[in-house]
Structure formats: structure tokens, C-alpha cells
PDB file of N, CA and C in Angstrom:
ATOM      1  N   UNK A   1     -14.854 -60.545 -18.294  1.00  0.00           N
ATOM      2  CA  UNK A   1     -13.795 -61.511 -18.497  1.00  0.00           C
ATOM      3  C   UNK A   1     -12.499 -60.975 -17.867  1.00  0.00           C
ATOM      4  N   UNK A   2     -11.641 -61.764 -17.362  1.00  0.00           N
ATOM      5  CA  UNK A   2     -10.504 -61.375 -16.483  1.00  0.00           C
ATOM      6  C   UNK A   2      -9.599 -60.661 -17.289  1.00  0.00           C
ATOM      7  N   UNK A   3      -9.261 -61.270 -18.654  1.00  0.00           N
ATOM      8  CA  UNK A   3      -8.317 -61.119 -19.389  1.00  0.00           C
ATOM      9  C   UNK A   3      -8.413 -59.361 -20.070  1.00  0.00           C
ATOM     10  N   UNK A   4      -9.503 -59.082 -20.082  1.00  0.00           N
ATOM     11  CA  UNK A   4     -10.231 -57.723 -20.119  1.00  0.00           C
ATOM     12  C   UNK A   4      -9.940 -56.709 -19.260  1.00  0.00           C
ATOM     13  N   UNK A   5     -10.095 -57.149 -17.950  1.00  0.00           N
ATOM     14  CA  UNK A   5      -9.988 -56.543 -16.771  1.00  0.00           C
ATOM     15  C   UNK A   5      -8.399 -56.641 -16.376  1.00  0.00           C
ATOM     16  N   UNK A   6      -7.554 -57.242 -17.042  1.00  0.00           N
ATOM     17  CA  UNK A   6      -6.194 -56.899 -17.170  1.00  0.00           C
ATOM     18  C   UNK A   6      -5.655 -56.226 -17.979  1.00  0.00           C
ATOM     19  N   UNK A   7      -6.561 -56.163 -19.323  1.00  0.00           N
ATOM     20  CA  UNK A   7      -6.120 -55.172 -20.322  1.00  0.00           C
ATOM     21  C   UNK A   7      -6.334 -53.967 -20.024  1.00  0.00           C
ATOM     22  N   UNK A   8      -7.599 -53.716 -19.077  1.00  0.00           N
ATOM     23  CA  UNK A   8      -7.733 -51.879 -18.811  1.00  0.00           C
ATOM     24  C   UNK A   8      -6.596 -51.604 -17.744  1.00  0.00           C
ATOM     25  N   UNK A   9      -6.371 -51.979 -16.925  1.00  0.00           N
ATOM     26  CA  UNK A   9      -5.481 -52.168 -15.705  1.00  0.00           C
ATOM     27  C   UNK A   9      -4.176 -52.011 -16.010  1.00  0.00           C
ATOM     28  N   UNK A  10      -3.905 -52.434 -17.042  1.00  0.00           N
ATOM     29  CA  UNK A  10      -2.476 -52.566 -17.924  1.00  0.00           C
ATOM     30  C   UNK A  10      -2.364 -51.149 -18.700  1.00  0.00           C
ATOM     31  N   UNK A  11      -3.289 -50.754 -18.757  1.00  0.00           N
ATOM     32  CA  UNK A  11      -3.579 -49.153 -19.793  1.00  0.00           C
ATOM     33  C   UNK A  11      -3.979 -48.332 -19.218  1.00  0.00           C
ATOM     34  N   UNK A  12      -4.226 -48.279 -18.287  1.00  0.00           N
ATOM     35  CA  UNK A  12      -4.252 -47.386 -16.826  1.00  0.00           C
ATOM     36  C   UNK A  12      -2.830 -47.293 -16.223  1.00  0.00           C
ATOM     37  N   UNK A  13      -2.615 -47.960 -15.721  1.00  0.00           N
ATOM     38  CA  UNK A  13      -1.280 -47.969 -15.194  1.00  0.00           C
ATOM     39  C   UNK A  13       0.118 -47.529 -16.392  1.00  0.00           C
ATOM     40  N   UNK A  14      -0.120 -47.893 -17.436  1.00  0.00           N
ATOM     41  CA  UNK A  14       0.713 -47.407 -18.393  1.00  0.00           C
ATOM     42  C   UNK A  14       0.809 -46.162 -18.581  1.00  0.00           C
ATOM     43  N   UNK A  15      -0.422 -45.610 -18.431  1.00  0.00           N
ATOM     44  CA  UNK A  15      -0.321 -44.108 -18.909  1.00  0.00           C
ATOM     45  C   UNK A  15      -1.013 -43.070 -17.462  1.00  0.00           C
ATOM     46  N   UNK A  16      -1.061 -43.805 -16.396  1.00  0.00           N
ATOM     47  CA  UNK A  16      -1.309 -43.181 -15.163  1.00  0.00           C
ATOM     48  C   UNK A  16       0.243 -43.124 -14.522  1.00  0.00           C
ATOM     49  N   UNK A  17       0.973 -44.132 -14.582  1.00  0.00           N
ATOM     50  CA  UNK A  17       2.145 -44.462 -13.774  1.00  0.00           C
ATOM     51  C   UNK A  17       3.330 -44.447 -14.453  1.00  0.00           C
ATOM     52  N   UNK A  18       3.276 -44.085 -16.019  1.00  0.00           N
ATOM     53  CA  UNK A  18       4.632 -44.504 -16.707  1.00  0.00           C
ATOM     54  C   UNK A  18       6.060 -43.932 -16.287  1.00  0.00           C
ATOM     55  N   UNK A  19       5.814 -42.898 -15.536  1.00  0.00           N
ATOM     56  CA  UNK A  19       7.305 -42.571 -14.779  1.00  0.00           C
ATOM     57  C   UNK A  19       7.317 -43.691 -13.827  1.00  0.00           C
ATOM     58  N   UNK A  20       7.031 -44.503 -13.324  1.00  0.00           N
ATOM     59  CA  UNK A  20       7.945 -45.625 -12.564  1.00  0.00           C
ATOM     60  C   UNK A  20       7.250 -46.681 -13.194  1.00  0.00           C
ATOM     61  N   UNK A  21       6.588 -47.062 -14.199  1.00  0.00           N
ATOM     62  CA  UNK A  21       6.511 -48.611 -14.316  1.00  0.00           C
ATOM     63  C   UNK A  21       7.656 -48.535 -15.984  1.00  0.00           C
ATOM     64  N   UNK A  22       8.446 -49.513 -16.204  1.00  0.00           N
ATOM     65  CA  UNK A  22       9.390 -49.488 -16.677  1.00  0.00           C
ATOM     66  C   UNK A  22       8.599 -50.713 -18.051  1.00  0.00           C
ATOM     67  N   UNK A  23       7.730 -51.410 -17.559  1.00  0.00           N
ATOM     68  CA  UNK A  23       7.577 -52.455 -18.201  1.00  0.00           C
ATOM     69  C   UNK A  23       6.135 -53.070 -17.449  1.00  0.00           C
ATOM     70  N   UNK A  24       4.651 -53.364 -18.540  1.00  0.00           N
ATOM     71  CA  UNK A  24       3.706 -54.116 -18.113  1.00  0.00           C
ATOM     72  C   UNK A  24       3.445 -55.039 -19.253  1.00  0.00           C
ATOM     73  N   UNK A  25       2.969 -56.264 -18.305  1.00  0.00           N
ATOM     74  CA  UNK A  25       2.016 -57.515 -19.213  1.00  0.00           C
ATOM     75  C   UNK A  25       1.294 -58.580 -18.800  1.00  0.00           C
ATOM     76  N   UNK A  26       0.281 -58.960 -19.368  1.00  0.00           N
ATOM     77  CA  UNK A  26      -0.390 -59.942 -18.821  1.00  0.00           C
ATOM     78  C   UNK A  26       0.235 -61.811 -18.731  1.00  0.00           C
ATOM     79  N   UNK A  27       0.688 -62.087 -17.425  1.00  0.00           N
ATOM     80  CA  UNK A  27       1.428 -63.264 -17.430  1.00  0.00           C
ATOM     81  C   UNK A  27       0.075 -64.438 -17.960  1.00  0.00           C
ATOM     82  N   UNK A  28       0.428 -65.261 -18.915  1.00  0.00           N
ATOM     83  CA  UNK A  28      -0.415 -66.238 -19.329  1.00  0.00           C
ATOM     84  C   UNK A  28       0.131 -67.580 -18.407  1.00  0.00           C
ATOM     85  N   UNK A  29      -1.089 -68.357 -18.316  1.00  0.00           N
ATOM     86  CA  UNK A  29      -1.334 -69.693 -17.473  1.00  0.00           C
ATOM     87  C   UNK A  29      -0.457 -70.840 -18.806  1.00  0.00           C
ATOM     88  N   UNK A  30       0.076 -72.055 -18.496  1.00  0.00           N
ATOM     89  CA  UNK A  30       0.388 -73.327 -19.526  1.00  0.00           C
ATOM     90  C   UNK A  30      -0.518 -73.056 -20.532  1.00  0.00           C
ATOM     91  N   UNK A  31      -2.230 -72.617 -20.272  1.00  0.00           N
ATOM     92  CA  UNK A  31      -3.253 -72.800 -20.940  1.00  0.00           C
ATOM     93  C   UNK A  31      -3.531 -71.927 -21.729  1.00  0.00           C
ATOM     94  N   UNK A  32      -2.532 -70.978 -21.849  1.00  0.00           N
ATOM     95  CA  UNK A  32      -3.127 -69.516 -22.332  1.00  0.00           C
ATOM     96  C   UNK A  32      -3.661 -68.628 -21.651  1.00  0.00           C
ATOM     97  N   UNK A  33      -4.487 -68.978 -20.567  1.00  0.00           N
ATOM     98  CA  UNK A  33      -5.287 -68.321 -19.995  1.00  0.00           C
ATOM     99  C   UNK A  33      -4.709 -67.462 -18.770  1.00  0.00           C
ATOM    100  N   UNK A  34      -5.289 -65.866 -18.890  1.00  0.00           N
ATOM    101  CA  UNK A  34      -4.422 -64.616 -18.480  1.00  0.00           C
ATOM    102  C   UNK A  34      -4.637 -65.053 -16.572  1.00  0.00           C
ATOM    103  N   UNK A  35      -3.494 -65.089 -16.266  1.00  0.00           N
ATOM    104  CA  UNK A  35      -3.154 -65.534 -14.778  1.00  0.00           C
ATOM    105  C   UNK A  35      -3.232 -64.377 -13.631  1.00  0.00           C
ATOM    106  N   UNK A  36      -2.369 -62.870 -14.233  1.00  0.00           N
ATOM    107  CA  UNK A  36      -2.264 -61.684 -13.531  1.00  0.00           C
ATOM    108  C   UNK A  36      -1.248 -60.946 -14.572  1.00  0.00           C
ATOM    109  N   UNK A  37      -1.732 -59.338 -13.961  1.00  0.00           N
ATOM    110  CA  UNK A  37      -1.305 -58.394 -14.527  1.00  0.00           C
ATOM    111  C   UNK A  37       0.327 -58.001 -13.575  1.00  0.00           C
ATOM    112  N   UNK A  38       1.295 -58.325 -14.328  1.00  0.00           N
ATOM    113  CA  UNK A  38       2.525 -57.344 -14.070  1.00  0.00           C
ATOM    114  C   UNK A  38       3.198 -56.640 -14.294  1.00  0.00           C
ATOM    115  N   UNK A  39       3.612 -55.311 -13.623  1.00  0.00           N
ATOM    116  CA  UNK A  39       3.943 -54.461 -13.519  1.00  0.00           C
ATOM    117  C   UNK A  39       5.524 -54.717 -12.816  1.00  0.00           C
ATOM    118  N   UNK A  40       6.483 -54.418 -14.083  1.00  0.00           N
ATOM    119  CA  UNK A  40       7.711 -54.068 -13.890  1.00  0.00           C
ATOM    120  C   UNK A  40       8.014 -52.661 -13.196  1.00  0.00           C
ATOM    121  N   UNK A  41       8.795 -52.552 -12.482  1.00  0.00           N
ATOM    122  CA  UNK A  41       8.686 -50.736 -11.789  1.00  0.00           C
ATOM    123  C   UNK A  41      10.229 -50.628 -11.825  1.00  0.00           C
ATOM    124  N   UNK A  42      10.854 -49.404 -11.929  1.00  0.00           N
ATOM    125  CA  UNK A  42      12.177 -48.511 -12.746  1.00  0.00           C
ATOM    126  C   UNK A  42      12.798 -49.043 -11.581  1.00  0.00           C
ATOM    127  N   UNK A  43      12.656 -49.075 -10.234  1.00  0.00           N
ATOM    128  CA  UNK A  43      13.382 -49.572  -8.959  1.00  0.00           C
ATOM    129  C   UNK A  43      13.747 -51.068  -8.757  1.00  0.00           C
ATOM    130  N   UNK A  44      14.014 -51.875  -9.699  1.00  0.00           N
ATOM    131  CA  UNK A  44      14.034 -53.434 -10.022  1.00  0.00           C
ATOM    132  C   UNK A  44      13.291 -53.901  -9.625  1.00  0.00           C
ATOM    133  N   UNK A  45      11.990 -53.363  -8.634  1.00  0.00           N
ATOM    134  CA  UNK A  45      10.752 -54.417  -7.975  1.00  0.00           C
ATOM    135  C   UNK A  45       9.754 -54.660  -8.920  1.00  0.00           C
ATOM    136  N   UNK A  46       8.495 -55.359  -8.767  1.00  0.00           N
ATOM    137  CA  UNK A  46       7.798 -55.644  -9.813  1.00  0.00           C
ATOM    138  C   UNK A  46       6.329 -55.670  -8.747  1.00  0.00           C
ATOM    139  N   UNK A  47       5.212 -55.752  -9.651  1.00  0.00           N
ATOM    140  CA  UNK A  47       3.873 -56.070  -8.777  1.00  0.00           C
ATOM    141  C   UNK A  47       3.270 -56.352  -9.880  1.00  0.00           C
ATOM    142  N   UNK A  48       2.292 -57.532  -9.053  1.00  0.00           N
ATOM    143  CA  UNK A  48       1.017 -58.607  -9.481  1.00  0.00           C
ATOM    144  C   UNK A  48      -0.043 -58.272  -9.394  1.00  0.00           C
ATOM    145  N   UNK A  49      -0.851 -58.292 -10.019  1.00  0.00           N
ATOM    146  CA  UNK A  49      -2.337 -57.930  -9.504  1.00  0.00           C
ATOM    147  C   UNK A  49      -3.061 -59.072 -10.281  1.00  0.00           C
ATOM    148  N   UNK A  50      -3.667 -59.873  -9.099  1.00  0.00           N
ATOM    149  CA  UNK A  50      -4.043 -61.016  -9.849  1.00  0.00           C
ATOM    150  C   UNK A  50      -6.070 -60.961  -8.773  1.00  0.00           C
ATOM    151  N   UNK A  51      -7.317 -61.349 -10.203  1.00  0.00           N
ATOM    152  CA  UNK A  51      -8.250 -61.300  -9.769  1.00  0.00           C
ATOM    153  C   UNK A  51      -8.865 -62.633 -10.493  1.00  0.00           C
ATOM    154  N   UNK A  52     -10.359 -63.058  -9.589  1.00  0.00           N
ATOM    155  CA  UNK A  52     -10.640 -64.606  -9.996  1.00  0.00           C
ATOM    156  C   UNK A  52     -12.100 -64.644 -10.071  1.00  0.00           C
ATOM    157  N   UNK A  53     -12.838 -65.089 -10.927  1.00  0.00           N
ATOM    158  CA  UNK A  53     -14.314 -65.192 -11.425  1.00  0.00           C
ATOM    159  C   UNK A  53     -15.258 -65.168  -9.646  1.00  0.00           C
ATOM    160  N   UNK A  54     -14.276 -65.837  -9.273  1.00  0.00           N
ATOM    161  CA  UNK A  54     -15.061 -65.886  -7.511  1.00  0.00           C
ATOM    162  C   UNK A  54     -15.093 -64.781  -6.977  1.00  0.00           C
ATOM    163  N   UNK A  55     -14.112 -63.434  -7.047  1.00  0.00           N
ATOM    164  CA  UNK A  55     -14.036 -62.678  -5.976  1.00  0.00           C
ATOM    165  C   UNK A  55     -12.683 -62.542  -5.357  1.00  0.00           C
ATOM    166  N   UNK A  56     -12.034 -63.395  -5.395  1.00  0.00           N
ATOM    167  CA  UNK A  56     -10.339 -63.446  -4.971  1.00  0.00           C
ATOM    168  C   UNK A  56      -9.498 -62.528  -5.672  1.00  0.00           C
ATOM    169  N   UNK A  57      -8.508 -62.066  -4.681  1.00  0.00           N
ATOM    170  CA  UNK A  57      -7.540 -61.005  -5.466  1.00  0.00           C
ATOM    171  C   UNK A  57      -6.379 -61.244  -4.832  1.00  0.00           C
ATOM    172  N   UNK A  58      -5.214 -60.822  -5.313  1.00  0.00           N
ATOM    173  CA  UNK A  58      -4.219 -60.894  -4.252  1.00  0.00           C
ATOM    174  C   UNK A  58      -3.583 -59.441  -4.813  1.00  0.00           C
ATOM    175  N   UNK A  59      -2.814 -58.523  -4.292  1.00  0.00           N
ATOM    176  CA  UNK A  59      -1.808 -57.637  -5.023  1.00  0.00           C
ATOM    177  C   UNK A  59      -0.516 -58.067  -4.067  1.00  0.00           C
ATOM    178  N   UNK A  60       0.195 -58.004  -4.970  1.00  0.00           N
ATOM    179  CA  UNK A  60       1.476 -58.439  -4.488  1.00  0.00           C
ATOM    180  C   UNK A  60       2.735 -57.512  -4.898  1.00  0.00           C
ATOM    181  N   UNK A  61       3.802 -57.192  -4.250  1.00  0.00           N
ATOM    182  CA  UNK A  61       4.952 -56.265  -4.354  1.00  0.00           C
ATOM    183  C   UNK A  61       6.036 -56.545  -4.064  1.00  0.00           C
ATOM    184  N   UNK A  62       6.591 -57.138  -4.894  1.00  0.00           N
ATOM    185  CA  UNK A  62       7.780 -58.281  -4.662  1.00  0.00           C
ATOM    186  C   UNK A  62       9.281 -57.338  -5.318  1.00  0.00           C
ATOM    187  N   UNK A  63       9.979 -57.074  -3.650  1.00  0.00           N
ATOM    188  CA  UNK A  63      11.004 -56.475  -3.741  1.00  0.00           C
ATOM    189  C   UNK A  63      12.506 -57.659  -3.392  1.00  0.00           C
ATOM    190  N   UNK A  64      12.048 -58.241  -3.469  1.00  0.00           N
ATOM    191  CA  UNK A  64      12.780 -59.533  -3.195  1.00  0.00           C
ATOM    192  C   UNK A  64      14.482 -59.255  -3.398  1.00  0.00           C
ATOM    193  N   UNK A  65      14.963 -59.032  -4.946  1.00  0.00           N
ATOM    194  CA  UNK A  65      16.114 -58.646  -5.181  1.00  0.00           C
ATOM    195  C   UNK A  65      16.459 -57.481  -5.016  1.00  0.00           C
ATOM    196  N   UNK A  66      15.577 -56.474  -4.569  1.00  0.00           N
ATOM    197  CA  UNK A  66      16.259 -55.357  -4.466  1.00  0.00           C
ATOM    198  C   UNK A  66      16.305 -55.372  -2.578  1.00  0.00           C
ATOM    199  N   UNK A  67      15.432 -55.204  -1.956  1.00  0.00           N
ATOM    200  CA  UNK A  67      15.320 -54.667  -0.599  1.00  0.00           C
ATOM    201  C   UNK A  67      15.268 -56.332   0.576  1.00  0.00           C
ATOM    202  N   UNK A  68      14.965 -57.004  -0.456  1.00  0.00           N
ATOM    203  CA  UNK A  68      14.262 -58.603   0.430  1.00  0.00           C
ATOM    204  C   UNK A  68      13.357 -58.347   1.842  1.00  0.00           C
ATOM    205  N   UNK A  69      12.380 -57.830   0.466  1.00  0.00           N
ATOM    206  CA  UNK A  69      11.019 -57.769   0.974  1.00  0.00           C
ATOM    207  C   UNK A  69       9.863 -58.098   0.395  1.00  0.00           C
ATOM    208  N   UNK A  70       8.479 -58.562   1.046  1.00  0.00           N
ATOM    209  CA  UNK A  70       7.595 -58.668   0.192  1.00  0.00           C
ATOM    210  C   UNK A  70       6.155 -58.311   0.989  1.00  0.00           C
ATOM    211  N   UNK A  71       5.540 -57.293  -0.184  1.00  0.00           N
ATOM    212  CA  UNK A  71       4.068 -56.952   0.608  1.00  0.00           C
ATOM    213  C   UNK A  71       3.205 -57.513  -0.277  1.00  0.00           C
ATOM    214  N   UNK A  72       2.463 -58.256  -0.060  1.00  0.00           N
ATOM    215  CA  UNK A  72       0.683 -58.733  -0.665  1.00  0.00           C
ATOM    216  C   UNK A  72      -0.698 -58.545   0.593  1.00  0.00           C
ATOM    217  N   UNK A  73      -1.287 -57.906   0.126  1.00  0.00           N
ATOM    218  CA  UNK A  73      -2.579 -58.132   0.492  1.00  0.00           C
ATOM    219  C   UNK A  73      -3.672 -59.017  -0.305  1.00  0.00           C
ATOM    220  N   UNK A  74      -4.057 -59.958   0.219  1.00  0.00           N
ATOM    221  CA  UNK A  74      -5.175 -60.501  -0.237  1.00  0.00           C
ATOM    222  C   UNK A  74      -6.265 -61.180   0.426  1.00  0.00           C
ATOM    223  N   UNK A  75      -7.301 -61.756  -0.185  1.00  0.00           N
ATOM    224  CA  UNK A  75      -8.498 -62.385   0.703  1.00  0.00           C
ATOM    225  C   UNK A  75      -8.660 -64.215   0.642  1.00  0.00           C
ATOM    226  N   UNK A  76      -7.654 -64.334   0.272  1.00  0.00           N
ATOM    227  CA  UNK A  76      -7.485 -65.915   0.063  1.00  0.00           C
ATOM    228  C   UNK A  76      -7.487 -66.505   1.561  1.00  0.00           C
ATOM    229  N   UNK A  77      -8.394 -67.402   2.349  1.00  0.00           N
ATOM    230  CA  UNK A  77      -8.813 -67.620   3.422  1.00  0.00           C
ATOM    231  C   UNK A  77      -7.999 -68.665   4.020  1.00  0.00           C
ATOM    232  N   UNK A  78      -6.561 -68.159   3.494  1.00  0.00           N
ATOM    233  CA  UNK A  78      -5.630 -69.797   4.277  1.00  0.00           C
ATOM    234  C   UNK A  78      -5.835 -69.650   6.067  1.00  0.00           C
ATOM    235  N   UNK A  79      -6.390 -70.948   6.501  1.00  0.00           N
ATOM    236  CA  UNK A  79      -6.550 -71.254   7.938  1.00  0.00           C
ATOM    237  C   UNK A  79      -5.348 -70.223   8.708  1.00  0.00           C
ATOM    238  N   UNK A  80      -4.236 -70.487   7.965  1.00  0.00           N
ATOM    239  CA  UNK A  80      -3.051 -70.604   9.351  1.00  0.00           C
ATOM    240  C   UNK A  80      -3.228 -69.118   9.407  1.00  0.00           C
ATOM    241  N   UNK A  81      -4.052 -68.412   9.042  1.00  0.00           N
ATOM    242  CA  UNK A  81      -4.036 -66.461   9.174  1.00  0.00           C
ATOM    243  C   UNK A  81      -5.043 -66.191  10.098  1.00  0.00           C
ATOM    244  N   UNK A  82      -6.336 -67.349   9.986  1.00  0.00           N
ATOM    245  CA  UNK A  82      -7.598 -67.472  10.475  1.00  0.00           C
ATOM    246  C   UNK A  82      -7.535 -66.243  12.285  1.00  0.00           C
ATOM    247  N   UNK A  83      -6.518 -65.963  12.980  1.00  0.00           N
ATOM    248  CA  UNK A  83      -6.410 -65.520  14.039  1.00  0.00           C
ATOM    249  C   UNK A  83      -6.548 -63.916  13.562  1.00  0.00           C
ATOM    250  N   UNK A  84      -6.177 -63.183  12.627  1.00  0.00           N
ATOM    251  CA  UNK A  84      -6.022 -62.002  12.273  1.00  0.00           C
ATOM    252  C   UNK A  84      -7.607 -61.293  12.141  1.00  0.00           C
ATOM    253  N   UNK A  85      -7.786 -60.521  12.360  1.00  0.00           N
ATOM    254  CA  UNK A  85      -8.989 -59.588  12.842  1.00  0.00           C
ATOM    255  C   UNK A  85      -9.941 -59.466  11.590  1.00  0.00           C
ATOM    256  N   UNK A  86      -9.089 -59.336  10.474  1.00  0.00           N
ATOM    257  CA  UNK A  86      -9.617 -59.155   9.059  1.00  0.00           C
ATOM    258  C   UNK A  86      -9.952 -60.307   8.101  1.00  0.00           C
ATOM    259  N   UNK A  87      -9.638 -61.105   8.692  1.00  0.00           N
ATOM    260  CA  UNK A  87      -9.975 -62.807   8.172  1.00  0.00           C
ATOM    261  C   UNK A  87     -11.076 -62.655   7.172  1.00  0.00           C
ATOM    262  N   UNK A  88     -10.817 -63.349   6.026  1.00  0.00           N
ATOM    263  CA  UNK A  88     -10.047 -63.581   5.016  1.00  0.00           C
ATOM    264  C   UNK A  88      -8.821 -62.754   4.370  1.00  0.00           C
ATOM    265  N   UNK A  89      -9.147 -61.228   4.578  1.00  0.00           N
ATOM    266  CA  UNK A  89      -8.601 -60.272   4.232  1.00  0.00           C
ATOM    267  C   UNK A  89      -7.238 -60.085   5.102  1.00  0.00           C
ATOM    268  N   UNK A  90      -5.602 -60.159   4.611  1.00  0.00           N
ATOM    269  CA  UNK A  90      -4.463 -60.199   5.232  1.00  0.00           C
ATOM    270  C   UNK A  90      -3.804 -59.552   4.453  1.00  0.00           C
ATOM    271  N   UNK A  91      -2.311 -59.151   5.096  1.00  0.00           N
ATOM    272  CA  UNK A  91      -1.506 -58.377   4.285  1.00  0.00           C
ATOM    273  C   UNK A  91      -0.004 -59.021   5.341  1.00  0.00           C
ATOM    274  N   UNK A  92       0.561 -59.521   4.087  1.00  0.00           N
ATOM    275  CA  UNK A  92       1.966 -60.405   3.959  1.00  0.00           C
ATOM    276  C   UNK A  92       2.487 -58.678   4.054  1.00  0.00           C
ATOM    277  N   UNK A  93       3.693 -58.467   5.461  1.00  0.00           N
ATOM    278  CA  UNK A  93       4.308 -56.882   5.542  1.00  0.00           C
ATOM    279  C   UNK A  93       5.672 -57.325   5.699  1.00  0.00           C
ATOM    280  N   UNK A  94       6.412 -57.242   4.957  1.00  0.00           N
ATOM    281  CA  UNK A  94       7.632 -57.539   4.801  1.00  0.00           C
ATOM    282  C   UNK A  94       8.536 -59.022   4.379  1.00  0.00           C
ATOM    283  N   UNK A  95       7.381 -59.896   4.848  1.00  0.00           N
ATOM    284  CA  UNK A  95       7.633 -61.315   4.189  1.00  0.00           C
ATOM    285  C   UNK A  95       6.333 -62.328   4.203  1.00  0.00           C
ATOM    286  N   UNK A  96       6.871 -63.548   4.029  1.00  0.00           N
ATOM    287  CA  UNK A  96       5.655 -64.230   3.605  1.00  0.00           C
ATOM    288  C   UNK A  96       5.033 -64.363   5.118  1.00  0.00           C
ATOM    289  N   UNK A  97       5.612 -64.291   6.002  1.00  0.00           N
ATOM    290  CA  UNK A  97       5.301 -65.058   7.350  1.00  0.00           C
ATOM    291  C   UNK A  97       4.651 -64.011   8.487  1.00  0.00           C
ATOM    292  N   UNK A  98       5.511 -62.686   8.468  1.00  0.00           N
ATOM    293  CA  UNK A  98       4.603 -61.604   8.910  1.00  0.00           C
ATOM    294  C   UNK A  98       2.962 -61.133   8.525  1.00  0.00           C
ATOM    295  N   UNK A  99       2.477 -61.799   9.084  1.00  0.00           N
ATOM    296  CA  UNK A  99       0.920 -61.197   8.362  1.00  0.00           C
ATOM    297  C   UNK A  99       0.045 -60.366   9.655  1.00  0.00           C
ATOM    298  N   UNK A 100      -0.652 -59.583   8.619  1.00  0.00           N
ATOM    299  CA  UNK A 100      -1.300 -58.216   9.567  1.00  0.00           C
ATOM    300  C   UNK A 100      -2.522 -58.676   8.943  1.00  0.00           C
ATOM    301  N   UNK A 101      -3.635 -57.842   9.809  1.00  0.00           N
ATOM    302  CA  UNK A 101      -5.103 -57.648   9.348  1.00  0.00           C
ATOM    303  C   UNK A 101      -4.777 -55.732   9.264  1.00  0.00           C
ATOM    304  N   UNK A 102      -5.205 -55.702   7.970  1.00  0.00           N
ATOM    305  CA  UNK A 102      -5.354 -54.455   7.505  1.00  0.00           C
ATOM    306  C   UNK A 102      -6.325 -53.870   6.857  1.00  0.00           C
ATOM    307  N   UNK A 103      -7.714 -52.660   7.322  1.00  0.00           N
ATOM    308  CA  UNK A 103      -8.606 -52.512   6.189  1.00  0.00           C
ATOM    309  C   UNK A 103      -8.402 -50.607   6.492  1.00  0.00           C
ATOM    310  N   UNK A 104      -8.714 -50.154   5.404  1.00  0.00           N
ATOM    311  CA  UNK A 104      -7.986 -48.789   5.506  1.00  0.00           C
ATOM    312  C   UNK A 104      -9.916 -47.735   5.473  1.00  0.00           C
ATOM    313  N   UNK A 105      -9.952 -47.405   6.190  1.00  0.00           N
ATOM    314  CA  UNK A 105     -11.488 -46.752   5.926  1.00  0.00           C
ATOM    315  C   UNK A 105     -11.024 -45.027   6.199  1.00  0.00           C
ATOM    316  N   UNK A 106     -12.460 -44.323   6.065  1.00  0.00           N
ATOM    317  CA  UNK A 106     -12.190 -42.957   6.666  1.00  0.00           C
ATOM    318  C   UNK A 106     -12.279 -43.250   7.856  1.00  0.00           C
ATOM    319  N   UNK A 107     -12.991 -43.793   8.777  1.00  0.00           N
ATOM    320  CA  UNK A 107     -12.898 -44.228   9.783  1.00  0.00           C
ATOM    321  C   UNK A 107     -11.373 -43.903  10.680  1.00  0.00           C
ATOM    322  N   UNK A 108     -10.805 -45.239   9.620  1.00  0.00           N
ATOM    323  CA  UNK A 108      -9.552 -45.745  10.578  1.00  0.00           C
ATOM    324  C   UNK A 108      -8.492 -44.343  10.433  1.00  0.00           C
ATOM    325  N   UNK A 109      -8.797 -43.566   8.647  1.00  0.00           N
ATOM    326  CA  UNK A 109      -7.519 -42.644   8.557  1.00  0.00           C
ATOM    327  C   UNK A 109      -8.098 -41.355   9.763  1.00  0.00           C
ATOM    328  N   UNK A 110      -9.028 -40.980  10.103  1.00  0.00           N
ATOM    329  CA  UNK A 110      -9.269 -40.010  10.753  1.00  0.00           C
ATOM    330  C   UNK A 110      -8.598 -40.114  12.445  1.00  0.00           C
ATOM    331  N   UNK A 111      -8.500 -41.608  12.887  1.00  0.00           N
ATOM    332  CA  UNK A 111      -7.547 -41.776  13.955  1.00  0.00           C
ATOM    333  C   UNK A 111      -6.155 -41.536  13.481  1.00  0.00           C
ATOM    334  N   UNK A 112      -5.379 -41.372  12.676  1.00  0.00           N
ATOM    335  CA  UNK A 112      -4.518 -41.359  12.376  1.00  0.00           C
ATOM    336  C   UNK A 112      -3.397 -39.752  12.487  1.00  0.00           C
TER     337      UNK A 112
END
């Protein structure tokens, strides 16, 4: 169940990360039903981690008021990305409109 899989995530990160997360909780839907896990961080930014019975994820890192920036990676298959190498898989790098194909392997870090 999702709502599960936000509660460990939420208690991981609480006690893996508590020097910079300032504040976590599970945002609820109109319906009750748990939408994504957020993570308040000590630097005024915040992050989402949102997952879906299908397979969909997005993480998102929304620096908006502090830096006006925003990074998400996710696999949500919107057409207009369809050109990027990693299709379905994209990563929003600095705003909504910049999008990269990004997959991180040993592979790729050993060119690095």
C-alpha cells in the first residue's frame, strides 16, 4: 500500500537525514488518500516523493523561493519529452521546461 511505503520513507529520512530535513509528512489527496511524501529541508527548499500502484514516480526538489529552481526526475511519459533518449524517464534541471534524459549506471559513472 502506498500510504505504507510513505510511512517507511518518512522514518528513514527522519532519522537518516535529520540534520537537514527540518520537517516531514505525508500530503493527503481531498479523499484522504496519501498523495506524496514531503520533506521540508533547513535551506527553505522542500522535496516530493510521490509513487503510484502502476509504477510511476516522480521526485521532485522545489527550490523555487529560495534559488528559483526546480529539479524532478520522473517516468511520466508526457509526449512533448518523447525526443529525450531516456523516454519515459526525464529530469526537469533547473525548471519545468529544461528537460534532460538522465540514467546514472556504473557504466555511465566510470566515464566520468
Amino acid at each position: 500500500m502506498i500510504s505504507e511505503t510513505y510511512r517507511q520513507l518518512k522514518e528513514i529520512a527522519d532519522k537518516e537525514f535529520s540534520e537537514i530535513i527540518e520537517d516531514s509528512g505525508v500530503i493527503l489527496s481531498y479523499t484522504g488518500k496519501a498523495r506524496k511524501l514531503r520533506l521540508k529541508l533547513i535551506d527553505g527548499t522542500f522535496a516530493d516523493i510521490w509513487y503510484s500502484h502502476e509504477g510511476e514516480y516522480s521526485y521532485h526538489w522545489e527550490q523555487t523561493e529560495t534559488r528559483n529552481k526546480v529539479y524532478r526526475h520522473d517516468n511520466s511519459p508526457h509526449l512533448k519529452w518523447s525526443y529525450v533518449k531516456t523516454f519515459p524517464k526525464h529530469c526537469h534541471d533547473g525548471n519545468q521546461e529544461h528537460v534532460v534524459g538522465r540514467v546514472i549506471s556504473p557504466k555511465n559513472l566510470r566515464k566520468q
